[in-house]
PDB file of N, CA and C in Angstrom:
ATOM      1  N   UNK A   1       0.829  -1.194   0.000  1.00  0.00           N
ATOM      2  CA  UNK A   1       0.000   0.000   0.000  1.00  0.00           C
ATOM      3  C   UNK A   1       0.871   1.255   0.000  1.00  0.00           C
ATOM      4  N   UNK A   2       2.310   1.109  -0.543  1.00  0.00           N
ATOM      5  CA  UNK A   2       3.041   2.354  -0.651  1.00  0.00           C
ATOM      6  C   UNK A   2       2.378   3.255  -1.552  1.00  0.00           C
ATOM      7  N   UNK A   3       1.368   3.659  -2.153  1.00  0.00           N
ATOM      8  CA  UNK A   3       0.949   4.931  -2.710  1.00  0.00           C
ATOM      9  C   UNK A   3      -0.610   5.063  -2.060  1.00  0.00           C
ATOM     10  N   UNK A   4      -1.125   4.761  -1.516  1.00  0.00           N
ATOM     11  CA  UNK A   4      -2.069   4.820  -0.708  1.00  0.00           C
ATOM     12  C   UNK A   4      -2.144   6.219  -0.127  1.00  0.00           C
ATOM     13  N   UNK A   5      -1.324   6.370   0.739  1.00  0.00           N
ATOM     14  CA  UNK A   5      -1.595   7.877   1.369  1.00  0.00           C
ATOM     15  C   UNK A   5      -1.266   8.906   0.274  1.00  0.00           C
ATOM     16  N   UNK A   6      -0.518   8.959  -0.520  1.00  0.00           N
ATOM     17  CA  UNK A   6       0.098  10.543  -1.715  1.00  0.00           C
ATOM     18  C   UNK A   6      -1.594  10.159  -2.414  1.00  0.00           C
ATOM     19  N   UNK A   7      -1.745   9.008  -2.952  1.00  0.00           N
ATOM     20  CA  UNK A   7      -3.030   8.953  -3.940  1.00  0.00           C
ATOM     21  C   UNK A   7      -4.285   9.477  -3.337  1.00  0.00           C
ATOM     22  N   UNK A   8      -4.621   9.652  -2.159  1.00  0.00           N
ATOM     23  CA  UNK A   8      -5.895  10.247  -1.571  1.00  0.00           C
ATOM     24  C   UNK A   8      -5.285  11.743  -1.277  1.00  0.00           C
ATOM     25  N   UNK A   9      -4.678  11.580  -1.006  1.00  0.00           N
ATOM     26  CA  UNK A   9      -3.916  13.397  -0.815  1.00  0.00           C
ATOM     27  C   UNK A   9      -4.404  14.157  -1.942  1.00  0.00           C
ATOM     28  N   UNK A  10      -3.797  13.297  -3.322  1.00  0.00           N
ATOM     29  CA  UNK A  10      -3.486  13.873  -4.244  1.00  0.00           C
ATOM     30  C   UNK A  10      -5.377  14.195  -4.594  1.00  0.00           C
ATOM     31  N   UNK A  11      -6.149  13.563  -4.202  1.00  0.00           N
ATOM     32  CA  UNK A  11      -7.566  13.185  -4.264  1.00  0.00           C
ATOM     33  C   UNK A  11      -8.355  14.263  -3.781  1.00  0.00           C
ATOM     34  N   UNK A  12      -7.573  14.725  -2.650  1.00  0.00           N
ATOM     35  CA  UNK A  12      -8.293  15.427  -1.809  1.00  0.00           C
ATOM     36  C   UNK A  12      -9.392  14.874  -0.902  1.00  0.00           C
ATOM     37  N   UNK A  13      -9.067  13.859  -0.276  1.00  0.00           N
ATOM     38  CA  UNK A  13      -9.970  13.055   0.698  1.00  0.00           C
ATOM     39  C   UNK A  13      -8.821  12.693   1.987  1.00  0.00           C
ATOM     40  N   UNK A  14     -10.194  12.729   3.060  1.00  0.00           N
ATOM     41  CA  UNK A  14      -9.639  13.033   4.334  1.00  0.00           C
ATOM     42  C   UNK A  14      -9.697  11.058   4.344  1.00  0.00           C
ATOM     43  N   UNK A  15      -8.942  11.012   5.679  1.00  0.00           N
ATOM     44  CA  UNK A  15      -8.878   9.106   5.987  1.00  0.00           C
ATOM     45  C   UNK A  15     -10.200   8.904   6.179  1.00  0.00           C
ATOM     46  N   UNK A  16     -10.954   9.834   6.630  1.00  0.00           N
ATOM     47  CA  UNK A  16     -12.593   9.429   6.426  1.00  0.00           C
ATOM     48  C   UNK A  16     -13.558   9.293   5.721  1.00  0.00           C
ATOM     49  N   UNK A  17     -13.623  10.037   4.941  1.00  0.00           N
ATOM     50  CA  UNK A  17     -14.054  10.466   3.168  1.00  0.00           C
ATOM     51  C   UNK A  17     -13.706   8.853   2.816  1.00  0.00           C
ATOM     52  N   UNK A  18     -12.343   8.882   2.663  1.00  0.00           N
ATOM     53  CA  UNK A  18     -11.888   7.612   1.982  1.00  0.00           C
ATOM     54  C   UNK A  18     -12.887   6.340   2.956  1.00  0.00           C
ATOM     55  N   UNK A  19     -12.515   6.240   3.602  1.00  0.00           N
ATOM     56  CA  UNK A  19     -13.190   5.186   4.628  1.00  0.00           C
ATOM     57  C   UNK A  19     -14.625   4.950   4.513  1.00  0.00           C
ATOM     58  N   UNK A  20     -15.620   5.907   4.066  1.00  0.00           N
ATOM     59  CA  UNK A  20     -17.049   6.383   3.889  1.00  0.00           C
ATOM     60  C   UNK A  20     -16.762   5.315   2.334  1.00  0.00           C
ATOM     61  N   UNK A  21     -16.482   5.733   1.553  1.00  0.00           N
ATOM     62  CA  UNK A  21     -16.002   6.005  -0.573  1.00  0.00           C
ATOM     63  C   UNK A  21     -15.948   4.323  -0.132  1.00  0.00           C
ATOM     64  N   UNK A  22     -14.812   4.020   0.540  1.00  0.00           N
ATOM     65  CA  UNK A  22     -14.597   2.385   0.005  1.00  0.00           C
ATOM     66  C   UNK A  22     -15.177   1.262   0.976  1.00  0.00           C
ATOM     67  N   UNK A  23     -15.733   1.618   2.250  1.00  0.00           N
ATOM     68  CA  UNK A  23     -16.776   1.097   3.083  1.00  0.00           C
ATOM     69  C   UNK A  23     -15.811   0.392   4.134  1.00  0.00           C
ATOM     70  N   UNK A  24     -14.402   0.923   4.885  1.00  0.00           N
ATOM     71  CA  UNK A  24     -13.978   0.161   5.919  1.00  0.00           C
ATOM     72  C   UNK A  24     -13.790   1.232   6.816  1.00  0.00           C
ATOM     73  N   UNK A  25     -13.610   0.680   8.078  1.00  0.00           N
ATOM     74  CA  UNK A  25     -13.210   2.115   8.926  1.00  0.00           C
ATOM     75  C   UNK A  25     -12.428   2.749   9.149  1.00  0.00           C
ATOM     76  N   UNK A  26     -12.269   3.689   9.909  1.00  0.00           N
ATOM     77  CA  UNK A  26     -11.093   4.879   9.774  1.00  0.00           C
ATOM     78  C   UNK A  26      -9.904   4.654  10.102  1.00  0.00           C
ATOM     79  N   UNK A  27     -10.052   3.862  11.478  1.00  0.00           N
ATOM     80  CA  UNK A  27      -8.615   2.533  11.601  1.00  0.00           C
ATOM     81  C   UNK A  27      -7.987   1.907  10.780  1.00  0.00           C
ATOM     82  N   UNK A  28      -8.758   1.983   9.873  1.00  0.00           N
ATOM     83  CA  UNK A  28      -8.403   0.521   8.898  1.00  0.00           C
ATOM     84  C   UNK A  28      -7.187   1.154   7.407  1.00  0.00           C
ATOM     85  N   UNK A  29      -7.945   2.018   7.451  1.00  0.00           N
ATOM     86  CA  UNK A  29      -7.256   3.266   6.355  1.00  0.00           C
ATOM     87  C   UNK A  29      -5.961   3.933   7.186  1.00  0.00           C
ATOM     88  N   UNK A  30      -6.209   4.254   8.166  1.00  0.00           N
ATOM     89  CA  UNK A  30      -4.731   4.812   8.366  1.00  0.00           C
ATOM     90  C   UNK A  30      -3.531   3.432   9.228  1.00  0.00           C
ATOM     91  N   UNK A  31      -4.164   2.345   9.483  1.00  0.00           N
ATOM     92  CA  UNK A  31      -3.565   0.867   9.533  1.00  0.00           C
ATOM     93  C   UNK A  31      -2.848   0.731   8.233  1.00  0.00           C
ATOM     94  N   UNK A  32      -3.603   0.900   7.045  1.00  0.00           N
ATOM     95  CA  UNK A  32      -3.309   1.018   5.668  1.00  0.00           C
ATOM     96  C   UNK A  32      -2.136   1.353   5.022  1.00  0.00           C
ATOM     97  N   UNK A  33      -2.540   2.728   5.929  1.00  0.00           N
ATOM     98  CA  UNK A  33      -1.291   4.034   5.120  1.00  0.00           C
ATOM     99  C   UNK A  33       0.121   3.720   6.016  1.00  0.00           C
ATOM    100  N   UNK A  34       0.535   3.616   7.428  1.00  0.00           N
ATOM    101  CA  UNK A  34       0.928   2.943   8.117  1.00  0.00           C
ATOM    102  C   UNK A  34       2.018   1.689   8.066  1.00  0.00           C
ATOM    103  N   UNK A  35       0.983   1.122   7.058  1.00  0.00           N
ATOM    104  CA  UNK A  35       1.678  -0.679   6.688  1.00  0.00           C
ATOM    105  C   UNK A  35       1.595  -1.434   7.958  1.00  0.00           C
ATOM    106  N   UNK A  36       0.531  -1.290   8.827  1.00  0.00           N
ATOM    107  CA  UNK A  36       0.517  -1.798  10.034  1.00  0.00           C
ATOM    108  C   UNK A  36      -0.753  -3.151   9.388  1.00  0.00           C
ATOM    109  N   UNK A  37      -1.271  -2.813   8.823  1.00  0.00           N
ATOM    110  CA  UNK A  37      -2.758  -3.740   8.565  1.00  0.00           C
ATOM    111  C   UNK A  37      -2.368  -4.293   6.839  1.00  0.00           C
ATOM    112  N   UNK A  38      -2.608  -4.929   6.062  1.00  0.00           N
ATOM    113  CA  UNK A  38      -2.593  -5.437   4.575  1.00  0.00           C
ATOM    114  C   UNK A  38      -4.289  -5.600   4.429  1.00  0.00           C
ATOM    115  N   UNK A  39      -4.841  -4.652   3.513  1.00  0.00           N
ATOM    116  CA  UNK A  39      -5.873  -4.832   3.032  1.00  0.00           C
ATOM    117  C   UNK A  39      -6.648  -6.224   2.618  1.00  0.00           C
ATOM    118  N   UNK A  40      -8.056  -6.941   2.779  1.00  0.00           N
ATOM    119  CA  UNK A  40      -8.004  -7.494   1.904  1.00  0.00           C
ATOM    120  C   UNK A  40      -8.213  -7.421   0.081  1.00  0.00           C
ATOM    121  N   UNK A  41      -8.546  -8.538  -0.859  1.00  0.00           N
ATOM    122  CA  UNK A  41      -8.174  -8.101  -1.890  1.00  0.00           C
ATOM    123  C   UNK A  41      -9.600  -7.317  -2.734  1.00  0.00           C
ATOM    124  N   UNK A  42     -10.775  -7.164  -2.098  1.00  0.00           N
ATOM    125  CA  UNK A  42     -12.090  -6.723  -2.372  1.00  0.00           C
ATOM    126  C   UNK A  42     -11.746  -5.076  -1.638  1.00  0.00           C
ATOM    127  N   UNK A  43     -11.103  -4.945  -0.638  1.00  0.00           N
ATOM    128  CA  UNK A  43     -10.800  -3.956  -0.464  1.00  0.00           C
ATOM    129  C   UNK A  43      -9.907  -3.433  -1.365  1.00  0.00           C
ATOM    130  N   UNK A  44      -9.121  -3.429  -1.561  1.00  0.00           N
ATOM    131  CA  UNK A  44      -7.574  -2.968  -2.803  1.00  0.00           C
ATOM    132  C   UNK A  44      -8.425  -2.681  -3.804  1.00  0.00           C
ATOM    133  N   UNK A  45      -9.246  -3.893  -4.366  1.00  0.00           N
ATOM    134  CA  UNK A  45     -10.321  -3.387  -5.404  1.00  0.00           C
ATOM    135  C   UNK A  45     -10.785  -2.192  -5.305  1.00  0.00           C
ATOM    136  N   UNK A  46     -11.264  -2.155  -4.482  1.00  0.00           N
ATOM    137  CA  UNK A  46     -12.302  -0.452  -3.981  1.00  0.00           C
ATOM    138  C   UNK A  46     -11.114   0.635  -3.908  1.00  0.00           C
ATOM    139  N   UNK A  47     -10.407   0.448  -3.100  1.00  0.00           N
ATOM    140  CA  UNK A  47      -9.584   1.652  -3.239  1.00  0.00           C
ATOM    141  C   UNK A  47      -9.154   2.018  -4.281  1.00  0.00           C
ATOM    142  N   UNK A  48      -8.473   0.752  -5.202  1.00  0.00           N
ATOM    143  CA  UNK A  48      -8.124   1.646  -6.521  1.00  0.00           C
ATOM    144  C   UNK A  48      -9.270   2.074  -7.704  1.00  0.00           C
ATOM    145  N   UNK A  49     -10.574   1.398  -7.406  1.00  0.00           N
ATOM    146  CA  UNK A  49     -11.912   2.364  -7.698  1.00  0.00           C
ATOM    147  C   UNK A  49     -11.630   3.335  -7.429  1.00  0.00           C
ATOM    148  N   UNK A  50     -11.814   3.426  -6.124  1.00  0.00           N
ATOM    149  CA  UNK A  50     -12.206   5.491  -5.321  1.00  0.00           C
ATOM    150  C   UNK A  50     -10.853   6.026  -5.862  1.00  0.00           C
ATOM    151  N   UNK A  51      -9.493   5.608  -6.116  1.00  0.00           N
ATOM    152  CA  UNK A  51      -8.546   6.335  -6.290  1.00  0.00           C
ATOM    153  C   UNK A  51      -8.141   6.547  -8.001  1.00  0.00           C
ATOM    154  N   UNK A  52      -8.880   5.742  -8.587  1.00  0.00           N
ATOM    155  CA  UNK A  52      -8.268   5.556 -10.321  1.00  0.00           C
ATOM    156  C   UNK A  52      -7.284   4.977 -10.569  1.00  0.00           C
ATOM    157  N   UNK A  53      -6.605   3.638 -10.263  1.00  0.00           N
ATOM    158  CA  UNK A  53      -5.377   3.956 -10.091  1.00  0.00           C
ATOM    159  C   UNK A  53      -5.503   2.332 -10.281  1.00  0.00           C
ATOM    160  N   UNK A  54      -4.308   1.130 -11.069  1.00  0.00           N
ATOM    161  CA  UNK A  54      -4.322  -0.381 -10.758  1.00  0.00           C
ATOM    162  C   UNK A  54      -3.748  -0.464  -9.636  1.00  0.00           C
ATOM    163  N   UNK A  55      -4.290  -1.592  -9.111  1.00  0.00           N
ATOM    164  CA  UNK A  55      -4.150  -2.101  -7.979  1.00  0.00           C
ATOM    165  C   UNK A  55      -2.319  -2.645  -8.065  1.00  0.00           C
ATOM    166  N   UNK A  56      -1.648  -2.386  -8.857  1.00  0.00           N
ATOM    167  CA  UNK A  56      -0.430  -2.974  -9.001  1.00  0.00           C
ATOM    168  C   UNK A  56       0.209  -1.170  -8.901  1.00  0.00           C
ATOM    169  N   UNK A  57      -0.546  -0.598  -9.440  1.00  0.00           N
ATOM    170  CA  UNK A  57       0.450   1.252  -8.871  1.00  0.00           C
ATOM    171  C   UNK A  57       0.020   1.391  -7.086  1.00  0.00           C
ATOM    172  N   UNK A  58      -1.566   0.690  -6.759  1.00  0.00           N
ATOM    173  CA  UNK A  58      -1.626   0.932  -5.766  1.00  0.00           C
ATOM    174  C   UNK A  58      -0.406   0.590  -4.329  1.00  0.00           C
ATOM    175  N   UNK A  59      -0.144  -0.790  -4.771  1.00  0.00           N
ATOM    176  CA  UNK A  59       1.121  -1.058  -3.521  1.00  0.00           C
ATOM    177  C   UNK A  59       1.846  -1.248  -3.798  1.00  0.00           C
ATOM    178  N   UNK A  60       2.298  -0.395  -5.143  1.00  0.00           N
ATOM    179  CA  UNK A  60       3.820  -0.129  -5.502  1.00  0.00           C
ATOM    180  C   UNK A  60       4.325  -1.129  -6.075  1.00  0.00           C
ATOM    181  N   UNK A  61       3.765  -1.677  -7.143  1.00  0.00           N
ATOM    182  CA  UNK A  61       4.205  -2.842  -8.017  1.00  0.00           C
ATOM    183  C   UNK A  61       4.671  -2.216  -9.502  1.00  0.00           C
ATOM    184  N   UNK A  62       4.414  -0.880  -9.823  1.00  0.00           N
ATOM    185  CA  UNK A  62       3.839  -0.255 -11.129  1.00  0.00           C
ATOM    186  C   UNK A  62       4.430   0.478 -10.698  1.00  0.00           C
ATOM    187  N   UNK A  63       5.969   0.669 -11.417  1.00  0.00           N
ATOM    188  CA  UNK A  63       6.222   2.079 -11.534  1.00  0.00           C
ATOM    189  C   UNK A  63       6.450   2.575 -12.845  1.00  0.00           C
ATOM    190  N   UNK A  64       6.045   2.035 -14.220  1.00  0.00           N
ATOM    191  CA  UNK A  64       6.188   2.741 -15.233  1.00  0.00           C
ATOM    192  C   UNK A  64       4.699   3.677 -15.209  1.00  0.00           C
ATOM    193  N   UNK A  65       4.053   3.849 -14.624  1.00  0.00           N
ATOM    194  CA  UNK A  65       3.056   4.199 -14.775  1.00  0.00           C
ATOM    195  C   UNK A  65       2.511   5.775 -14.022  1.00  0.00           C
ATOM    196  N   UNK A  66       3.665   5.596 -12.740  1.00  0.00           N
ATOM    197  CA  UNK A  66       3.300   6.972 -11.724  1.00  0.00           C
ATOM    198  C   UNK A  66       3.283   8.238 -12.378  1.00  0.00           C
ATOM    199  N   UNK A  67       3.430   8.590 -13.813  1.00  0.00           N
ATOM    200  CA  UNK A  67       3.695   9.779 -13.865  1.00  0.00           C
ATOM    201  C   UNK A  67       1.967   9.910 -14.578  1.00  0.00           C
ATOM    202  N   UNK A  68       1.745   9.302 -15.247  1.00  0.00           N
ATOM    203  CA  UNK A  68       0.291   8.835 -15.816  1.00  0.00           C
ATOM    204  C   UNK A  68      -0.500   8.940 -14.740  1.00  0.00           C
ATOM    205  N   UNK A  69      -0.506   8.319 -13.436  1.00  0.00           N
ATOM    206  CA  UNK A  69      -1.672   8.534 -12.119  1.00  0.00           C
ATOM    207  C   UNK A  69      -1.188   9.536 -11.811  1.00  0.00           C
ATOM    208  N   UNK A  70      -0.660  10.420 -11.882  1.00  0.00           N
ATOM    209  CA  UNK A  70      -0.198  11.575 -11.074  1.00  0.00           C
ATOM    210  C   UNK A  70      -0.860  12.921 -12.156  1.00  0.00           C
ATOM    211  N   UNK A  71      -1.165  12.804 -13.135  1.00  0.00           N
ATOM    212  CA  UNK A  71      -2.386  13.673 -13.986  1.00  0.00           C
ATOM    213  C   UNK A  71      -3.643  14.054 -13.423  1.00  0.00           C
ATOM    214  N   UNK A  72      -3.979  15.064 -13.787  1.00  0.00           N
ATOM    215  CA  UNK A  72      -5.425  15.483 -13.944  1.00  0.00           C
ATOM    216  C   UNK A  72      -6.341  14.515 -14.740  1.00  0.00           C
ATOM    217  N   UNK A  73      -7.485  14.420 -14.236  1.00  0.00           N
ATOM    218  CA  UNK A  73      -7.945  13.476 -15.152  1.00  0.00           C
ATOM    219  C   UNK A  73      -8.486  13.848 -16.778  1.00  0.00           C
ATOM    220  N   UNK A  74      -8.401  15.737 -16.940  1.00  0.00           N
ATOM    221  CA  UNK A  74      -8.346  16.181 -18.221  1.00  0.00           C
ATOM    222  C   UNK A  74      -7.048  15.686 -18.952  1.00  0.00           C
ATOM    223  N   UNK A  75      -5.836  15.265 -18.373  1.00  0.00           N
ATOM    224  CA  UNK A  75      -4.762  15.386 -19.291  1.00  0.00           C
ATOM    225  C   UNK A  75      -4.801  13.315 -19.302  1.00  0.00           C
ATOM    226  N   UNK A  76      -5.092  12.704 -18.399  1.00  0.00           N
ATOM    227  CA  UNK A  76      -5.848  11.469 -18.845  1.00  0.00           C
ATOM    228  C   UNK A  76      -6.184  11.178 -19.623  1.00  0.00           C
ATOM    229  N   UNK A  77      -7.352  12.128 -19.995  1.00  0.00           N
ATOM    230  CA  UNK A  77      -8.099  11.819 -21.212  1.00  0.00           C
ATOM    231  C   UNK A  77      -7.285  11.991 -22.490  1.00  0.00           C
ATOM    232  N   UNK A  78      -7.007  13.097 -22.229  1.00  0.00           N
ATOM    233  CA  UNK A  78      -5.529  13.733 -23.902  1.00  0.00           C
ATOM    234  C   UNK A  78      -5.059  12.217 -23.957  1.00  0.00           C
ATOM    235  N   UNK A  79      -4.388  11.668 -22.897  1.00  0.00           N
ATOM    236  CA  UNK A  79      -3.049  10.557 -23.209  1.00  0.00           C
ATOM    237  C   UNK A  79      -4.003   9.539 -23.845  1.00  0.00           C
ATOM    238  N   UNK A  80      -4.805   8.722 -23.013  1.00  0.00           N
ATOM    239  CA  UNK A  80      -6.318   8.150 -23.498  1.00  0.00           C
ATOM    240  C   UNK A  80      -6.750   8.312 -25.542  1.00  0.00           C
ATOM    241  N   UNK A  81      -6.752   9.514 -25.710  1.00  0.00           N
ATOM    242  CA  UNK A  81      -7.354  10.035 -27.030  1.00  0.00           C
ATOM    243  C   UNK A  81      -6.224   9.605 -27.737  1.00  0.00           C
ATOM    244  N   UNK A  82      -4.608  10.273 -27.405  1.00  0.00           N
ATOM    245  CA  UNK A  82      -3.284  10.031 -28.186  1.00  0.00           C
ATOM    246  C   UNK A  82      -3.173   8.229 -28.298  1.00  0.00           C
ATOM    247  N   UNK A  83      -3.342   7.545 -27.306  1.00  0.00           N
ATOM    248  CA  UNK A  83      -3.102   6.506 -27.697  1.00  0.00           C
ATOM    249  C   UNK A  83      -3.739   5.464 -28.419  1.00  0.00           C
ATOM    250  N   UNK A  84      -5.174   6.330 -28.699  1.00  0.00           N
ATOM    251  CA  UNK A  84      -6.633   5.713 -29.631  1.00  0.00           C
ATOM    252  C   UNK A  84      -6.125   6.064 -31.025  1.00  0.00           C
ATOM    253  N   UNK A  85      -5.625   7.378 -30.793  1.00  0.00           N
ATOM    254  CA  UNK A  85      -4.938   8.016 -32.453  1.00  0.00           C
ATOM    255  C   UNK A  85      -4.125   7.080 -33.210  1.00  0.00           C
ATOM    256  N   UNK A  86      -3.507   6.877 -32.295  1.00  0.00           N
ATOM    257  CA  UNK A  86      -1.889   6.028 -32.674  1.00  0.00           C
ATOM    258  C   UNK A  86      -2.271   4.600 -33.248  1.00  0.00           C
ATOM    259  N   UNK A  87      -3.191   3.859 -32.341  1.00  0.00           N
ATOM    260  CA  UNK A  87      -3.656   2.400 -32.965  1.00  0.00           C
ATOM    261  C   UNK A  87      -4.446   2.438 -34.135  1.00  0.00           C
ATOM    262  N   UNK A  88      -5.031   3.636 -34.441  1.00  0.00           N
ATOM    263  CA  UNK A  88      -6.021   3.538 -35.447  1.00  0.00           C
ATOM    264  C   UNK A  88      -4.880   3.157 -36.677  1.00  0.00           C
ATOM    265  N   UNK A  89      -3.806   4.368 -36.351  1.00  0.00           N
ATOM    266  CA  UNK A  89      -2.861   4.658 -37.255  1.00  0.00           C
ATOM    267  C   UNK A  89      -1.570   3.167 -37.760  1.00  0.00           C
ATOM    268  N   UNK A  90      -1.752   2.290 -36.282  1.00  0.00           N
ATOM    269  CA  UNK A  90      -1.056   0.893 -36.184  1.00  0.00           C
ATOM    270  C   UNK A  90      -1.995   0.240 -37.375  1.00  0.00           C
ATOM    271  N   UNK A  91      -3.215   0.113 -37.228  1.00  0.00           N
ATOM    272  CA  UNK A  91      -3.934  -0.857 -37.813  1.00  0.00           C
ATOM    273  C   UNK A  91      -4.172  -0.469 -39.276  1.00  0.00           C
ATOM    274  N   UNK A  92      -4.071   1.007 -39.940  1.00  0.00           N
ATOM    275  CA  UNK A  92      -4.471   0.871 -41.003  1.00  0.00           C
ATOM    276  C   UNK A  92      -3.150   0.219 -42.074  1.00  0.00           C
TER     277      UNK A  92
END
């Protein structure tokens, strides 16, 4: 769960917000952030729901990817659109 706490930061959600969003308690989330507790895997699910994010960037398995979760989700979409451009352009 090493990006757990920067990814709700970055979110703008309090350990409670989050806790409300993915349905465990407030203990449990900052147990989380901590590394005192290991989620289970229906939980991890949810969090990287509420956060956008794979569950492999979530506990730090994925690092070609941090600069991509670390976007706005307008400039998401741009990268999203560029890489729809590009395959069209693979396939013809």
């Amino acid at each position: 769960m090493s990006n757990l706490k920067s990814l709700r930061v970055k979110k703008g959600y309090s350990q409670i917000k989050l806790q409300y969003l993915v349905g465990v308690s407030n203990s449990s989330i900052e147990a989380y952030e901590q590394k005192v507790r290991i989620p289970s895997l229906p939980v991890i699910y949810r969090l990287s729901e509420v956060l956008g994010c794979s569950i492999d960037y979530l506990v730090g398995k994925s690092h070609e990817l941090d600069k991509y979760y670390l976007l706005s989700q307008n400039y998401k979409d741009k990268v999203i659109e560029f890489i729809e451009s590009l395959s069209k352009k693979i396939v013809k």
